[in-house]
Protein backbone atom coordinates (compact mmCIF):
# COMPACT_ATOMS: atom_id res chain seq x y z
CA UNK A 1 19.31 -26.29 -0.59
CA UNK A 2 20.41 -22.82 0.67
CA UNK A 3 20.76 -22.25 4.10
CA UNK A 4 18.61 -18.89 3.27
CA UNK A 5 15.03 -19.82 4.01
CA UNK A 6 12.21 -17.88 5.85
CA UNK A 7 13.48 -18.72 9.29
CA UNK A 8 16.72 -17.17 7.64
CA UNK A 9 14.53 -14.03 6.63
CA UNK A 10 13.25 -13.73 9.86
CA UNK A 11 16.12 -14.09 11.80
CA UNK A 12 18.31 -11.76 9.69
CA UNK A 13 16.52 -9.33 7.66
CA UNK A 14 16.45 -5.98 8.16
CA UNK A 15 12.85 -6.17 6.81
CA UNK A 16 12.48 -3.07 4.90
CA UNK A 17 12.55 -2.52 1.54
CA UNK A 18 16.45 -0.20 1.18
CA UNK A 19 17.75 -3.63 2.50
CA UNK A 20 19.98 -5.24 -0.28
CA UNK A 21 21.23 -8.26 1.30
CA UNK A 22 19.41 -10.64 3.99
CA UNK A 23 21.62 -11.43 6.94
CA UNK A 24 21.84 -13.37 9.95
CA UNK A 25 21.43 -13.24 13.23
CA UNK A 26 20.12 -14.76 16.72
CA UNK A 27 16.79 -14.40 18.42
CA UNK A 28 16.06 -11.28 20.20
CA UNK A 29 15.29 -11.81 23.70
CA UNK A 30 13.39 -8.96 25.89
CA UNK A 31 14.68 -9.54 29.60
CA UNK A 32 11.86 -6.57 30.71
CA UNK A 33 9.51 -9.48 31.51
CA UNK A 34 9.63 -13.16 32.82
CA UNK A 35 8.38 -15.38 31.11
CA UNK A 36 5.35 -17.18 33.07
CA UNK A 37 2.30 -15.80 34.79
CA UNK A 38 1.17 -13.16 32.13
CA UNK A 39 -2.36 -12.78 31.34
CA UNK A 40 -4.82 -9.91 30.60
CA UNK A 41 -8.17 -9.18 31.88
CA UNK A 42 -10.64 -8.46 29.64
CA UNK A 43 -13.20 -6.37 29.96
CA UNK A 44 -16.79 -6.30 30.77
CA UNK A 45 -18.82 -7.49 28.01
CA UNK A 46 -15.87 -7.65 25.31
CA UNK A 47 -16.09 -9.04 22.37
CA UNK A 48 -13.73 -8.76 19.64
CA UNK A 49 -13.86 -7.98 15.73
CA UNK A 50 -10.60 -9.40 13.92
CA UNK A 51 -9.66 -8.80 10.27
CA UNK A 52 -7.24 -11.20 8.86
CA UNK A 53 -6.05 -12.42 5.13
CA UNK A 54 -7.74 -14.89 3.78
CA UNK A 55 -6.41 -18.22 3.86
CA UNK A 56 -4.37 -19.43 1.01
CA UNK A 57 -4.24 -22.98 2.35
CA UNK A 58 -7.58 -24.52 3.92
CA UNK A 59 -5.92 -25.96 6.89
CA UNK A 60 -4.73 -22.42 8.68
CA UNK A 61 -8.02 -20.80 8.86
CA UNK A 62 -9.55 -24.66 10.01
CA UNK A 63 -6.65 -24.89 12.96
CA UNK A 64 -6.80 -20.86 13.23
CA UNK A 65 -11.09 -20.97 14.04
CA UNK A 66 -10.60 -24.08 16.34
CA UNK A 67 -8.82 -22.20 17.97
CA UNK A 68 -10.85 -18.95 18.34
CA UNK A 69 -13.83 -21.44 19.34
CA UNK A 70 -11.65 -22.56 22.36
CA UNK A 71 -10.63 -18.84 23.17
CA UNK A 72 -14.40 -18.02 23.04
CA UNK A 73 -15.22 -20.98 24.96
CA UNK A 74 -12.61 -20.35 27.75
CA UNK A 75 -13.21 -16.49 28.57
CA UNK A 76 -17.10 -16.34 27.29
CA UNK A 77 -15.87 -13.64 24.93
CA UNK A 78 -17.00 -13.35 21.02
CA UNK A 79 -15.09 -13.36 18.10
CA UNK A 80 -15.99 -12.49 14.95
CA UNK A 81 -13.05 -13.36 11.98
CA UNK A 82 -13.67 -11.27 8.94
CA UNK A 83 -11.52 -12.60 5.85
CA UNK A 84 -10.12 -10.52 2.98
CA UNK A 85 -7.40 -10.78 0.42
CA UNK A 86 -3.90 -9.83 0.58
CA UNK A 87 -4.74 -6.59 -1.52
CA UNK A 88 -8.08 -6.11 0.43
CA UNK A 89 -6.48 -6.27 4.05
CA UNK A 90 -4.14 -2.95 3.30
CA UNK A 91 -6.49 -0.23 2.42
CA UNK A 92 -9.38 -1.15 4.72
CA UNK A 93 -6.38 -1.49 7.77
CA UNK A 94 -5.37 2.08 6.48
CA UNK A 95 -9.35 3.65 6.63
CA UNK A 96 -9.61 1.72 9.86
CA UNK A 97 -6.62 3.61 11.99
CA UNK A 98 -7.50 6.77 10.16
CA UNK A 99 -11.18 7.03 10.73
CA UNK A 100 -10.47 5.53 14.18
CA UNK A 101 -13.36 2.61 13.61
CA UNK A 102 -13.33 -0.45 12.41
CA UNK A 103 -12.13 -4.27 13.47
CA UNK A 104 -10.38 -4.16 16.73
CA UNK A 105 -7.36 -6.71 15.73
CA UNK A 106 -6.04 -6.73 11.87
CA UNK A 107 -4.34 -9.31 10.88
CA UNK A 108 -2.20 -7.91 8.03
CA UNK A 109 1.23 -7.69 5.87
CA UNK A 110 4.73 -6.55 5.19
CA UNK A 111 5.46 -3.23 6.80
CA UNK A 112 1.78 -1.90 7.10
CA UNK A 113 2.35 -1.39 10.54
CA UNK A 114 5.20 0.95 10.16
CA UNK A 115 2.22 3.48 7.96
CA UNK A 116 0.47 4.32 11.14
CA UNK A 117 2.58 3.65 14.14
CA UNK A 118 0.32 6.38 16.31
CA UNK A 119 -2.93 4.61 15.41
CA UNK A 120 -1.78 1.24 16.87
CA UNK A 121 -2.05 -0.06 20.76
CA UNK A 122 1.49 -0.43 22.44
CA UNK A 123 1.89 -4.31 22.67
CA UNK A 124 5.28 -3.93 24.68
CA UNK A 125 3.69 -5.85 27.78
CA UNK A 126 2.85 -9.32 25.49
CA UNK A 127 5.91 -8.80 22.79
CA UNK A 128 8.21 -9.08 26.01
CA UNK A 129 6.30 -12.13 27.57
CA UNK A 130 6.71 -14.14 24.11
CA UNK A 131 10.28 -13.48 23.44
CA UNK A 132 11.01 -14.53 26.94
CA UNK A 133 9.07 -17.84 27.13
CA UNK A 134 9.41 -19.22 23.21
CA UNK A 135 13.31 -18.33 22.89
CA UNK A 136 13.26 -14.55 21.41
CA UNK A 137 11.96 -13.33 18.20
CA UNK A 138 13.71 -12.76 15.06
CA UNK A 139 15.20 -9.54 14.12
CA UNK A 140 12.80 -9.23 11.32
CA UNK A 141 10.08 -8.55 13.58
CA UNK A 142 11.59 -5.65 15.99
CA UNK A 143 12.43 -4.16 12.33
CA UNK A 144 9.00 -4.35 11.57
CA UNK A 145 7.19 -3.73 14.75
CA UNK A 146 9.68 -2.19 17.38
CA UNK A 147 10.85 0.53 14.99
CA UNK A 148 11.80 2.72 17.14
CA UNK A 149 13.92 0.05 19.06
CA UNK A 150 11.47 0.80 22.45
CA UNK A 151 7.00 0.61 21.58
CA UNK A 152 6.31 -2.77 20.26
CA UNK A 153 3.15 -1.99 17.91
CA UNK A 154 2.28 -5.24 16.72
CA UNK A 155 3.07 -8.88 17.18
CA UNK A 156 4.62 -11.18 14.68
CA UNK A 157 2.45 -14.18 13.28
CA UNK A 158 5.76 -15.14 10.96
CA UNK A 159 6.04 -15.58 7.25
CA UNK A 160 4.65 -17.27 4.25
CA UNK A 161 8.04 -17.82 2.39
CA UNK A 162 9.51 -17.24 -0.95
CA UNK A 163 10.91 -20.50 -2.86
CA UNK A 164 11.37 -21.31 -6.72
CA UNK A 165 8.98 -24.15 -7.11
CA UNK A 166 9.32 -26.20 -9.81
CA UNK A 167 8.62 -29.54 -12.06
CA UNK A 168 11.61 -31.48 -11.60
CA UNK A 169 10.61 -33.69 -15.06
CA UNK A 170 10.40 -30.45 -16.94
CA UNK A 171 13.90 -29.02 -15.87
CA UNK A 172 15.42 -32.62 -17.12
CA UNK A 173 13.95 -32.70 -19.99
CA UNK A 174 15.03 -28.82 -20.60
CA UNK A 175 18.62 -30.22 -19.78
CA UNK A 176 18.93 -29.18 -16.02
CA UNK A 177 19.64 -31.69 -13.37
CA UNK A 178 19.63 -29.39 -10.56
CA UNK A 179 17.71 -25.98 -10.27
CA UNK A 180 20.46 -23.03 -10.99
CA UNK A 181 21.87 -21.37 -8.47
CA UNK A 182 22.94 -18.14 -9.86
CA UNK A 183 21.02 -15.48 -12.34
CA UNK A 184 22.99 -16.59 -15.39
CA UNK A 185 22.04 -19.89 -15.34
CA UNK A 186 18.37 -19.24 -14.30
CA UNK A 187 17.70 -17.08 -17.34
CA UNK A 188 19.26 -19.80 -19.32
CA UNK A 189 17.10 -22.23 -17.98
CA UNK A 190 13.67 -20.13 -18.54
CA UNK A 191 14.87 -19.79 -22.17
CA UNK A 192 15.45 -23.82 -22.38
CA UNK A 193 12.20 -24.34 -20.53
CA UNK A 194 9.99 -22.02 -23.56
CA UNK A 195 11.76 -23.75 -26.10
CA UNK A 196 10.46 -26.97 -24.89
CA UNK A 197 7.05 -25.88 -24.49
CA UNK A 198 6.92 -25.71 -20.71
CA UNK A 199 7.48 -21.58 -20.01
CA UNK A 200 7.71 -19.97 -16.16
CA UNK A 201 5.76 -17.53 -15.12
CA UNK A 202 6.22 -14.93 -12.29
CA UNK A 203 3.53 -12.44 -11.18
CA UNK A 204 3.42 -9.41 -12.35
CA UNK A 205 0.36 -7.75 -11.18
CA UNK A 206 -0.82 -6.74 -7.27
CA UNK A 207 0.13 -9.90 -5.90
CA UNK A 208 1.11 -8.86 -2.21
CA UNK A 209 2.96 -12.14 -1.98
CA UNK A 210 4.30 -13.97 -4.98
CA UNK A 211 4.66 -9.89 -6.59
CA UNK A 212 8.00 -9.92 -3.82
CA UNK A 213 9.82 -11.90 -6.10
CA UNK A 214 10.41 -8.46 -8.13
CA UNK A 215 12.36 -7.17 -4.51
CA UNK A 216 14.96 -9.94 -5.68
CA UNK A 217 15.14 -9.42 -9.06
CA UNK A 218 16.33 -5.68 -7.90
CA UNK A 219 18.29 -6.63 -4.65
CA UNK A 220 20.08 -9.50 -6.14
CA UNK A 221 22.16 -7.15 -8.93
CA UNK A 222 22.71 -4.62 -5.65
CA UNK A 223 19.70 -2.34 -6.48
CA UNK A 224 17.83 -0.09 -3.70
CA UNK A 225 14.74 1.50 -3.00
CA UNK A 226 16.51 3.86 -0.71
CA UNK A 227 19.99 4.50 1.52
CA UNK A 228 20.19 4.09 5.51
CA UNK A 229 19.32 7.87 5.86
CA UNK A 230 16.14 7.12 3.96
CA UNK A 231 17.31 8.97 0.53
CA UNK A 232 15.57 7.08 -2.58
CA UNK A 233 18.09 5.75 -4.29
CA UNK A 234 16.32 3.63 -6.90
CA UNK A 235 17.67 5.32 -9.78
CA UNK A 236 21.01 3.71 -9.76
CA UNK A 237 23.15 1.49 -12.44
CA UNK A 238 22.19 -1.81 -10.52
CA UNK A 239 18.22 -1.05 -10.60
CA UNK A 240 18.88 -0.50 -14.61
CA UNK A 241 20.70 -3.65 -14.90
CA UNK A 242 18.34 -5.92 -12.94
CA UNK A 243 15.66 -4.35 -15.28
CA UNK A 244 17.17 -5.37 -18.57
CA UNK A 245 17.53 -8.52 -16.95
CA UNK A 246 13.86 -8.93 -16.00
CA UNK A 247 13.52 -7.76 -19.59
CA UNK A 248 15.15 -11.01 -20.84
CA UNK A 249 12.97 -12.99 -18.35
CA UNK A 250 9.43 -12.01 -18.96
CA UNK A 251 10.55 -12.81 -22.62
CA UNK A 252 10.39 -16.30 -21.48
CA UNK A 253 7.16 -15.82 -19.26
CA UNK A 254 3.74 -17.35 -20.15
CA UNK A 255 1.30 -14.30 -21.77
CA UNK A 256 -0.54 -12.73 -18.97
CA UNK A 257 1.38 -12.48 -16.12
CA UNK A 258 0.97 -8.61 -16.29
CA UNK A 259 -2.37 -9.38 -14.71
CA UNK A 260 -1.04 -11.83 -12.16
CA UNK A 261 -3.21 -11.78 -8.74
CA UNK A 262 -1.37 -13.74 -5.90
CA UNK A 263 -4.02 -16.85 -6.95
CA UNK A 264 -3.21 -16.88 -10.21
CA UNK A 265 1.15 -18.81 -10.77
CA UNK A 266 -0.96 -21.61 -8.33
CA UNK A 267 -3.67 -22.09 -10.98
CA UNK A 268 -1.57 -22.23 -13.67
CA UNK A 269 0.96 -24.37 -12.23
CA UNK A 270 -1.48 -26.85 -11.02
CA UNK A 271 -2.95 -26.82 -14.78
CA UNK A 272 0.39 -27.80 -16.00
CA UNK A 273 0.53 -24.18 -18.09
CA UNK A 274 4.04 -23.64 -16.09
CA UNK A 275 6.74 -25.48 -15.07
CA UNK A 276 8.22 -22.64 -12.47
CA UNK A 277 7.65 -20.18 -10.02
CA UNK A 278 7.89 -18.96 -7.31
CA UNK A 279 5.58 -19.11 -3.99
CA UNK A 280 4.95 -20.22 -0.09
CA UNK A 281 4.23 -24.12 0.39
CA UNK A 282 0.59 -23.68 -1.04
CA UNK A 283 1.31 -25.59 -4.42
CA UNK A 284 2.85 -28.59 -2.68
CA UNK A 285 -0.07 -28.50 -0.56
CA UNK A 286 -2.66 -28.65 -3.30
CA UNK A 287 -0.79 -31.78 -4.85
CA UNK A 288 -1.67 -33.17 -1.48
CA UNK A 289 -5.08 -32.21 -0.69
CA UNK A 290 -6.99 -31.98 -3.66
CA UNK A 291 -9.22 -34.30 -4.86
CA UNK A 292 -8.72 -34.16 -8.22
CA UNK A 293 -6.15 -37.08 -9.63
CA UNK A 294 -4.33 -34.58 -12.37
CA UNK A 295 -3.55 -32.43 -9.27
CA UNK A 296 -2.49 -35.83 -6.90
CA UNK A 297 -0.10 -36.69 -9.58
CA UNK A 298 2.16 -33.75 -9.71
CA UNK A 299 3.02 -34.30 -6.02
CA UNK A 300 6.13 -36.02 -6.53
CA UNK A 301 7.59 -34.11 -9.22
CA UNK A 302 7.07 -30.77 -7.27
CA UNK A 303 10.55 -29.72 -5.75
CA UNK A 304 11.30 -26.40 -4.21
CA UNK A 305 14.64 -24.18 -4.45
CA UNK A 306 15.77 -21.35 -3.28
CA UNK A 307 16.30 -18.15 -5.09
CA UNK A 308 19.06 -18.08 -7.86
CA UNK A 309 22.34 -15.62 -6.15
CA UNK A 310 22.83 -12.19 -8.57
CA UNK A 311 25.89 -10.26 -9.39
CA UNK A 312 25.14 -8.95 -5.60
CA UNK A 313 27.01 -12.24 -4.57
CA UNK A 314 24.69 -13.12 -1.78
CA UNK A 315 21.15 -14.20 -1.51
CA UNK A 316 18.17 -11.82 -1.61
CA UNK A 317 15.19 -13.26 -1.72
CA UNK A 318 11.74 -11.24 -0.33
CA UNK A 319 9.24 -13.08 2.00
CA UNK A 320 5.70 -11.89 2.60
CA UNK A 321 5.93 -10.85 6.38
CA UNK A 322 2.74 -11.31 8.49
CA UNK A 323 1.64 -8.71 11.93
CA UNK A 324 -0.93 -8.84 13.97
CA UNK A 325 -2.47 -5.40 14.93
CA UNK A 326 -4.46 -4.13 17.91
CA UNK A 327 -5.81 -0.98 16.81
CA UNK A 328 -5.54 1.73 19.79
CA UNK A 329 -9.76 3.21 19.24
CA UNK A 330 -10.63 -0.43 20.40
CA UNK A 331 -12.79 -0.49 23.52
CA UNK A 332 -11.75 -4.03 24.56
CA UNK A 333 -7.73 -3.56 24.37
CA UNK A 334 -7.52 -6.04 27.08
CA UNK A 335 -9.51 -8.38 25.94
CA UNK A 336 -7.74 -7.59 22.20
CA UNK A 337 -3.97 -8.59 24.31
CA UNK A 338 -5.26 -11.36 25.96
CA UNK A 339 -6.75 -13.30 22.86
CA UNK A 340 -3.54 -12.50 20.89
CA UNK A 341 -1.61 -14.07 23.96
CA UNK A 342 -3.54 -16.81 23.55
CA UNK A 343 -3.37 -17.30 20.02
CA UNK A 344 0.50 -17.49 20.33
CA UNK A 345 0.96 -19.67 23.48
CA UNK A 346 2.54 -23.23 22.07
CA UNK A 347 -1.33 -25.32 23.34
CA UNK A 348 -2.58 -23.19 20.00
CA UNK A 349 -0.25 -21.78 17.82
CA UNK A 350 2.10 -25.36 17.48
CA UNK A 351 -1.29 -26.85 16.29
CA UNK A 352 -1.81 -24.07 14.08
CA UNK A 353 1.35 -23.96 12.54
CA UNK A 354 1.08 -27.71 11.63
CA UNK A 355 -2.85 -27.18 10.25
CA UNK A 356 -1.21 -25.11 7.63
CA UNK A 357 1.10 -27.88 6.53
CA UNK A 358 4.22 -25.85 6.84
CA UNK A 359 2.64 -22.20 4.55
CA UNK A 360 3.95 -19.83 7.74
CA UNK A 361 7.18 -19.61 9.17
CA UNK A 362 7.28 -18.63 13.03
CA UNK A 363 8.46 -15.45 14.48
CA UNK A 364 9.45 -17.20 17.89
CA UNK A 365 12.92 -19.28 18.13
CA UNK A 366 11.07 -21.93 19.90
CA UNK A 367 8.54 -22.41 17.49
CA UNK A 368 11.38 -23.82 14.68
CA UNK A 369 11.44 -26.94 16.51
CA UNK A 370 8.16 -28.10 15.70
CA UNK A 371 7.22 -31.30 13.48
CA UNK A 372 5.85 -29.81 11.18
CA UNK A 373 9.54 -29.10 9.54
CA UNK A 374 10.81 -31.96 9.36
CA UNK A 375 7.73 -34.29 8.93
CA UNK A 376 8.25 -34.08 5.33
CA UNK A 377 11.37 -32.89 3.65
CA UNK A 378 9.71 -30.69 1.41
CA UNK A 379 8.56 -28.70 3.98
CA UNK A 380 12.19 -27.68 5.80
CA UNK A 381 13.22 -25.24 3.34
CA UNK A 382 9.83 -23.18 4.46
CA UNK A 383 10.75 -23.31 8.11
């Protein structure tokens, strides 16, 4: 297994979308603040609206609404968690901060933050007090949400990562012992894989996650969607290259993945009309939780990989990077800092990150030594 998981991505990534390579790097720590004693007070008669994504494993909104009820229960404050999808979240966040009304913490994805900077609540004050007490964040995050290297204007909640999952009995009988590790060989095995019957399939529609897997595809034969001076420079020689290559793979693809919704490489895996893909931890999770026995059975022929190396020479792979938003027309921002300082101290978010068996890397160094990792080993390559 490559070294180059999510914890990888969030350590080392630049996080935006001109980045061609994924690097890495140590925890960022903010000295501005020490690390015990900080807490907000709310104010009088709060109570708080929160938008999030909806859950894509059943245990993180259970362990995430346990712990709301205990936030609720501790500062007499009310909640309310509205859910949308992935594709759902982006546009109502975006009439939200320009209308100036709406929920007063969004929970939402990628670089969404970075589209209306001047709309959001500066989070410096609780960004500080994290990185100090849970070992520093990941670069990722500052790229994402300290932009301008000063005005923290969201929080990290992590990743949900990017691996090649994949039947293991279906690659054998296609030839392959091991899942390739370079382009080449992972076009060759798509082709042996539809000539036995058992095609991939990789999402092709507005999937906000599993759709990231095209970043690669570009990134990985040294493709970009624009320079460090912020010139596009997707028309290049690479960027025609990786497309003829993604020509040859959708050859290979199961018909429909056009139309490919973030749900929809889960359902067919699961249905045993694919035998790879890629996605977060959510498959293995369903061959552990669901009742139904044709499910159960794939558990132990599910294996996860990481991302085949282009002609780039180094791995690229794209994870779906989650923020946390306090929106600045909220009349509660208090009470908005002090439940997402809550949310991320270890007495909630540890129990949280194990809830959703393993489907969100943490944004906090400290948070990479929890069980969930290593209490099965095909969760580690998500951490």
């Amino acid at each position: 297994m490559s070294e180059f998981n999510r914890r990888k991505f969030l350590e080392g990534s630049a996080g935006v979308a001109a980045a061609a390579t994924l690097g890495t790097g140590a925890a960022v720590f903010s000295p501005a603040i020490h690390a015990q004693g900080l807490t907000f007070k709310p104010e009088k008669g709060a109570k708080l609206r929160v938008l999030r994504w909806s859950r894509f494993v059943q245990g993180d909104i259970d362990a995430y609404m346990v712990n709301v009820k205990k936030f609720t229960e501790k500062t007499g404050i009310e909640v309310r968690i509205d859910n949308e999808g992935w594709e759902d979240v982006r546009p109502k966040a975006a009439v939200a901060a320009n209308s100036g009304a709406g929920p007063d913490i969004i929970l939402s994805t990628n670089d969404d933050a970075n589209l209306y900077p001047e709309k959001l609540l500066d989070v410096t004050d609780l960004a500080d007090y994290l990185g100090k007490k849970y070992g520093g964040w990941y670069p990722a995050n500052e790229a994402y949400l300290r932009p301008d290297g000063k005005r923290w204007i969201g929080i990290g909640l992590g990743a949900a990562g990017a691996m090649m999952v994949y039947r293991q009995s279906h690659l054998k009988a296609a030839g392959f012992d091991t899942f390739p590790k370079d382009t080449a060989g992972f076009l060759a095995m798509l082709k042996a894989l539809q000539a036995k019957g058992t095609p991939g399939g990789f999402a092709l529609g507005n999937a906000t996650g599993d759709g990231l897997w095209t970043n690669w595809l570009i990134w990985s034969h040294g493709g970009q969607l624009v320079d460090k001076n912020n010139k596009v420079i997707i028309d290049s020689p690479e960027t025609i290259k990786a497309l003829e290559y993604a020509k040859e793979l959708y050859a290979t693809f199961i018909p429909g993945t056009l139309s490919w919704l973030d749900p929809n490489n889960n359902k067919a895996f699961l249905d045993g009309q694919i035998s790879v893909t890629n996605n977060g931890i959510s498959i293995y999770y369903a061959t552990k939780t669901s009742p139904d026995p044709k499910v159960q059975a794939l558990k132990e022929d599910v294996q996860h990989a990481a991302y085949p190396i282009g002609p780039v020479g180094v791995p690229t792979e794209s994870h779906l990077f989650f923020n946390q938003m306090v929106m600045k027309y909220t009349k509660y921002p208090q009470a908005a800092k002090e439940f997402l300082r809550f949310m991320m101290e270890k007495e909630q978010f540890d129990p949280w990150l194990t809830g959703s068996g393993g489907y969100v890397a943490p944004p906090l160094a400290e948070y990479a030594k929890s069980a969930i990792w290593t209490s099965d080993p095909k969760h580690t390559p998500y951490r």
